[in-house]
C-alpha atoms as a PDB file:
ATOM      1  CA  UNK A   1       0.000   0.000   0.000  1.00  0.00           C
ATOM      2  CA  UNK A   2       1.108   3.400  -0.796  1.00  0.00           C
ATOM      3  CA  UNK A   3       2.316   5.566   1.758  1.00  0.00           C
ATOM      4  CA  UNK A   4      -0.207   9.138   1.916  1.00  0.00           C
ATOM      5  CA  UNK A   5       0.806  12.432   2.046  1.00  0.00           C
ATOM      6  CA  UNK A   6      -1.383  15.267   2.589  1.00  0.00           C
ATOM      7  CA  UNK A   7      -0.818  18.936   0.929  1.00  0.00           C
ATOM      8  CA  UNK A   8      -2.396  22.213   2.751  1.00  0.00           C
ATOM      9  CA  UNK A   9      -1.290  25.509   1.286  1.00  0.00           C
ATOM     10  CA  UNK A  10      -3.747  28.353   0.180  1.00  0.00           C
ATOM     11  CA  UNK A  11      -1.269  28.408  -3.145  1.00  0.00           C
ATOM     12  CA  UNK A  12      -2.112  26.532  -5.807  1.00  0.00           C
ATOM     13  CA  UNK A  13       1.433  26.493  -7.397  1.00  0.00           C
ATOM     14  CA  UNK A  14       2.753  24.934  -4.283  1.00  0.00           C
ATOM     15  CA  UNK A  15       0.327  22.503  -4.039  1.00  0.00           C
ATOM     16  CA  UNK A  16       1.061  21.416  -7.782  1.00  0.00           C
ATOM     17  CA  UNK A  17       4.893  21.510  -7.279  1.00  0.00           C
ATOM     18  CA  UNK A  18       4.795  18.981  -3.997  1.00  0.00           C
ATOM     19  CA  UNK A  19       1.607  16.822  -5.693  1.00  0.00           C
ATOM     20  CA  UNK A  20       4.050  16.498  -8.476  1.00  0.00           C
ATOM     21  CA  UNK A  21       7.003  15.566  -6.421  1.00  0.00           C
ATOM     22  CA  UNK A  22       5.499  13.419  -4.448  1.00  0.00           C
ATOM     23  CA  UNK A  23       3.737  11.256  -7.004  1.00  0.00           C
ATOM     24  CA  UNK A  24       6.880  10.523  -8.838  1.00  0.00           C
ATOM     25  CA  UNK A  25       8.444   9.353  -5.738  1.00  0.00           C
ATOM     26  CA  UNK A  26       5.556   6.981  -5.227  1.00  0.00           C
ATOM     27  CA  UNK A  27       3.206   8.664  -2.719  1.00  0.00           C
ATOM     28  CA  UNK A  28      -0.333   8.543  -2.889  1.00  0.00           C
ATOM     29  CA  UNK A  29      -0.808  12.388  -2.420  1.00  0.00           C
ATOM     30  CA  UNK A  30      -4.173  14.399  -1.315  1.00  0.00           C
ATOM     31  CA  UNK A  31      -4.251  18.347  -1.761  1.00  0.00           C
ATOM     32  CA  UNK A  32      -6.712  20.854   0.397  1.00  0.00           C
ATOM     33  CA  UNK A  33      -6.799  24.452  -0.209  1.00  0.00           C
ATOM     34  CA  UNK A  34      -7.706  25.451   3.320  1.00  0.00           C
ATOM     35  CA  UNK A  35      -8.580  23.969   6.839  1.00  0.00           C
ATOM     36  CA  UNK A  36     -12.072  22.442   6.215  1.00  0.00           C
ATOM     37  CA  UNK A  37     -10.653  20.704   3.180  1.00  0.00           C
ATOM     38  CA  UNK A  38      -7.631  19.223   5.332  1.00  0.00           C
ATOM     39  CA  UNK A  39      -9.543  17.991   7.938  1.00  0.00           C
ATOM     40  CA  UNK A  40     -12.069  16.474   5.670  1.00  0.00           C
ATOM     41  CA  UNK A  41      -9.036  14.735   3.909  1.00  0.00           C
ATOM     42  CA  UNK A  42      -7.501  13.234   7.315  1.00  0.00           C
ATOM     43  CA  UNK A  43     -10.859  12.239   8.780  1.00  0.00           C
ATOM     44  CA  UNK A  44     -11.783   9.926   5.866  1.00  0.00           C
ATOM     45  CA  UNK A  45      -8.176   8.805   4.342  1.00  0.00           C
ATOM     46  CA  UNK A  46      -5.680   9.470   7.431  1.00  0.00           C
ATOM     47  CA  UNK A  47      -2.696  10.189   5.652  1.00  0.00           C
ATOM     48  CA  UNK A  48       0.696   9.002   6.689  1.00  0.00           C
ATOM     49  CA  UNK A  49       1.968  12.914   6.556  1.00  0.00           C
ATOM     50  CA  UNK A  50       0.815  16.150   6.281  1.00  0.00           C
ATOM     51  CA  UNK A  51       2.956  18.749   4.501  1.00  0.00           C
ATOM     52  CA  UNK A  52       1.220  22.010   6.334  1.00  0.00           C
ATOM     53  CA  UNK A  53       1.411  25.789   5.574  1.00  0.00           C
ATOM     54  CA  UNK A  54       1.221  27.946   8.121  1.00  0.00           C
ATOM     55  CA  UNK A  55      -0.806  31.192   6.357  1.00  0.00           C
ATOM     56  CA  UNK A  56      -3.932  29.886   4.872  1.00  0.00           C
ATOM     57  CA  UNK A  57      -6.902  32.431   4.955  1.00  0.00           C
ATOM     58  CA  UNK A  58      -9.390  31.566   7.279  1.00  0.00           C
ATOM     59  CA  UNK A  59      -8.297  28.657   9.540  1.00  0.00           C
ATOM     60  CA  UNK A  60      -4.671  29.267  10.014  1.00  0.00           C
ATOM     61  CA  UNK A  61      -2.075  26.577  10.378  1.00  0.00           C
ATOM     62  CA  UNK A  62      -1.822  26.344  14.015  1.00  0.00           C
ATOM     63  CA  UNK A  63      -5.344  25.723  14.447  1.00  0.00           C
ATOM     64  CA  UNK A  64      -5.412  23.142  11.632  1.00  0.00           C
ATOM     65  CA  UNK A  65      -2.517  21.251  13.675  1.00  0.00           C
ATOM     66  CA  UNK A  66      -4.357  21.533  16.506  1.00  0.00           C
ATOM     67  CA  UNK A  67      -7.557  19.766  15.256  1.00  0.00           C
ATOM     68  CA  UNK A  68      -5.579  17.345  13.230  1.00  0.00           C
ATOM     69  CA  UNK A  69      -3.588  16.422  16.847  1.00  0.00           C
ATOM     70  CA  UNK A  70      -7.605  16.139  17.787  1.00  0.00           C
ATOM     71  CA  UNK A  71      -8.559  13.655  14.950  1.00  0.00           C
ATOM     72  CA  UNK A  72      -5.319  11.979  15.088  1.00  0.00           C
ATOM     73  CA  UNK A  73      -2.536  12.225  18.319  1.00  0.00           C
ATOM     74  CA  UNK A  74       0.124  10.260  15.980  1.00  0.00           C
ATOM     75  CA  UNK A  75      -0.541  12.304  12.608  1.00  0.00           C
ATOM     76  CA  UNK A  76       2.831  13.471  11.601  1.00  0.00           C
ATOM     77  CA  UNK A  77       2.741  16.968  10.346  1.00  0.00           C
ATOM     78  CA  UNK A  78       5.911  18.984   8.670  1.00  0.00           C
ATOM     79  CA  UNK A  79       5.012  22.766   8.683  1.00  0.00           C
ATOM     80  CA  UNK A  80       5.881  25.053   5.970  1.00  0.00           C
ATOM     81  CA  UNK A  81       6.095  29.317   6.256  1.00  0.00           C
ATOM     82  CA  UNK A  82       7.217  32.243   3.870  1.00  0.00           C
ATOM     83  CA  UNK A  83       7.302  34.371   7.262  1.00  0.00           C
ATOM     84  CA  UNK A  84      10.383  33.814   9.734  1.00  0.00           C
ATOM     85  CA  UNK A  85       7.841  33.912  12.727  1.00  0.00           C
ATOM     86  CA  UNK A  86       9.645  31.853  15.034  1.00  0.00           C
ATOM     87  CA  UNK A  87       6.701  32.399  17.891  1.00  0.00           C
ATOM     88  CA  UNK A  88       4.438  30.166  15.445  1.00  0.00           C
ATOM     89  CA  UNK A  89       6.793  27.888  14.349  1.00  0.00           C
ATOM     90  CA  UNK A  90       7.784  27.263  18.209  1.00  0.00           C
ATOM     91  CA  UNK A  91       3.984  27.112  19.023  1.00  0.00           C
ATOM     92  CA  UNK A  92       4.162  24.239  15.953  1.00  0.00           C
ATOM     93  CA  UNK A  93       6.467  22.461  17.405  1.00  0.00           C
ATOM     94  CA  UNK A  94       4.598  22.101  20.709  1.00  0.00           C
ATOM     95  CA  UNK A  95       1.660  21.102  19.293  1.00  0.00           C
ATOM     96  CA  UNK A  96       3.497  18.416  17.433  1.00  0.00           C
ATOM     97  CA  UNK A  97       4.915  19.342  14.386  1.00  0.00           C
ATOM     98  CA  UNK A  98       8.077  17.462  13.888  1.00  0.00           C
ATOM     99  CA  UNK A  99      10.309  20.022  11.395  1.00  0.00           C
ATOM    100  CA  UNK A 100       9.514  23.270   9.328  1.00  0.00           C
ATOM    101  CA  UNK A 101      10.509  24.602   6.480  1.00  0.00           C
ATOM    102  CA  UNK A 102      10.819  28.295   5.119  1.00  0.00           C
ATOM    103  CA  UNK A 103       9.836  29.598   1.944  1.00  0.00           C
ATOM    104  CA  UNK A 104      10.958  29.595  -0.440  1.00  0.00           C
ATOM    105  CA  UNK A 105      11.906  26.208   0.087  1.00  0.00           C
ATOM    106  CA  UNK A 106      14.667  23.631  -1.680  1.00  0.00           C
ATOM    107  CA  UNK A 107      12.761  20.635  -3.037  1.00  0.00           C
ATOM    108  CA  UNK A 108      15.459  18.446  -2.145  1.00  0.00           C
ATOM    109  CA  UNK A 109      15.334  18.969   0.964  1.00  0.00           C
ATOM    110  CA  UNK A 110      11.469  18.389   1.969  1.00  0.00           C
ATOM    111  CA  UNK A 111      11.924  15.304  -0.281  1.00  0.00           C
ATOM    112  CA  UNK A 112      14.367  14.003   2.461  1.00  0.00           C
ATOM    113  CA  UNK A 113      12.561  14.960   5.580  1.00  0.00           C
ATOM    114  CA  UNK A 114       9.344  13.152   3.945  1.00  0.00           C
ATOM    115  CA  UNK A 115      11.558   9.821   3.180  1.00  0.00           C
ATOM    116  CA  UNK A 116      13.038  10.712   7.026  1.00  0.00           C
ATOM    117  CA  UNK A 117       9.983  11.133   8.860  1.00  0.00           C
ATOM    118  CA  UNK A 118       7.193   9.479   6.553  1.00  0.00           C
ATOM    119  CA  UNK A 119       6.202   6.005   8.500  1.00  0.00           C
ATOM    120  CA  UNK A 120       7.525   3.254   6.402  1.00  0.00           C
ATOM    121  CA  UNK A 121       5.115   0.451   5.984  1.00  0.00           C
ATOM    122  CA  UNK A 122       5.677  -3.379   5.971  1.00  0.00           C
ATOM    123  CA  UNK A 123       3.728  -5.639   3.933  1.00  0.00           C
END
């Protein structure tokens, strides 16, 4: 079974870039545009990894964590910002976020932390 990976970023460019990326490396990959669409996604498929955006109009990105944590305790989420807040990205990382990554950000290197952190399943 293919691993899942979850995209939430109010950017449609991004989320093409990392559906891309991600579907060539094998993923089975889910996009959402905003909050309601993301939690949506992990209620009914439960991805294995959620690549998160911080600024998303409406429902921001620490309250998205924090309902995902809700859904999910063990959903592993990898946060993504164009703003060096370190405040939110600290608040993140309490709530569970295991790394972040500024944009803009170096394919290569999200590619890694996804192959680092997603779980790896055993048939």
């Amino acid at each position: 079974m293919k691993e899942k990976i979850l995209i939430v970023d109010d950017q449609f460019g991004i989320r093409i870039l990392l559906n891309e990326v991600f579907q060539k490396e094998g993923y089975q990959t889910f996009q959402a545009a905003n909050g309601v669409q993301a939690l949506e996604i992990v209620k009914t498929h439960d991805p294995d990894l959620v690549l998160l955006d911080m600024k998303i109009p409406g429902m921001d990105g620490i309250e998205i964590l924090k309902r995902m944590k809700v859904l999910d305790p063990d959903i592993r989420v990898i946060i993504m910002t164009a703003y060096g807040e370190l405040d939110m990205i600290q608040e993140a990382k309490d709530l569970g976020a295991i790394t972040h990554f500024a944009k803009p950000f170096d394919i290569d290197d999200i590619r890694a932390a996804v192959r680092k952190h997603i779980p790896q399943k055993t048939n």
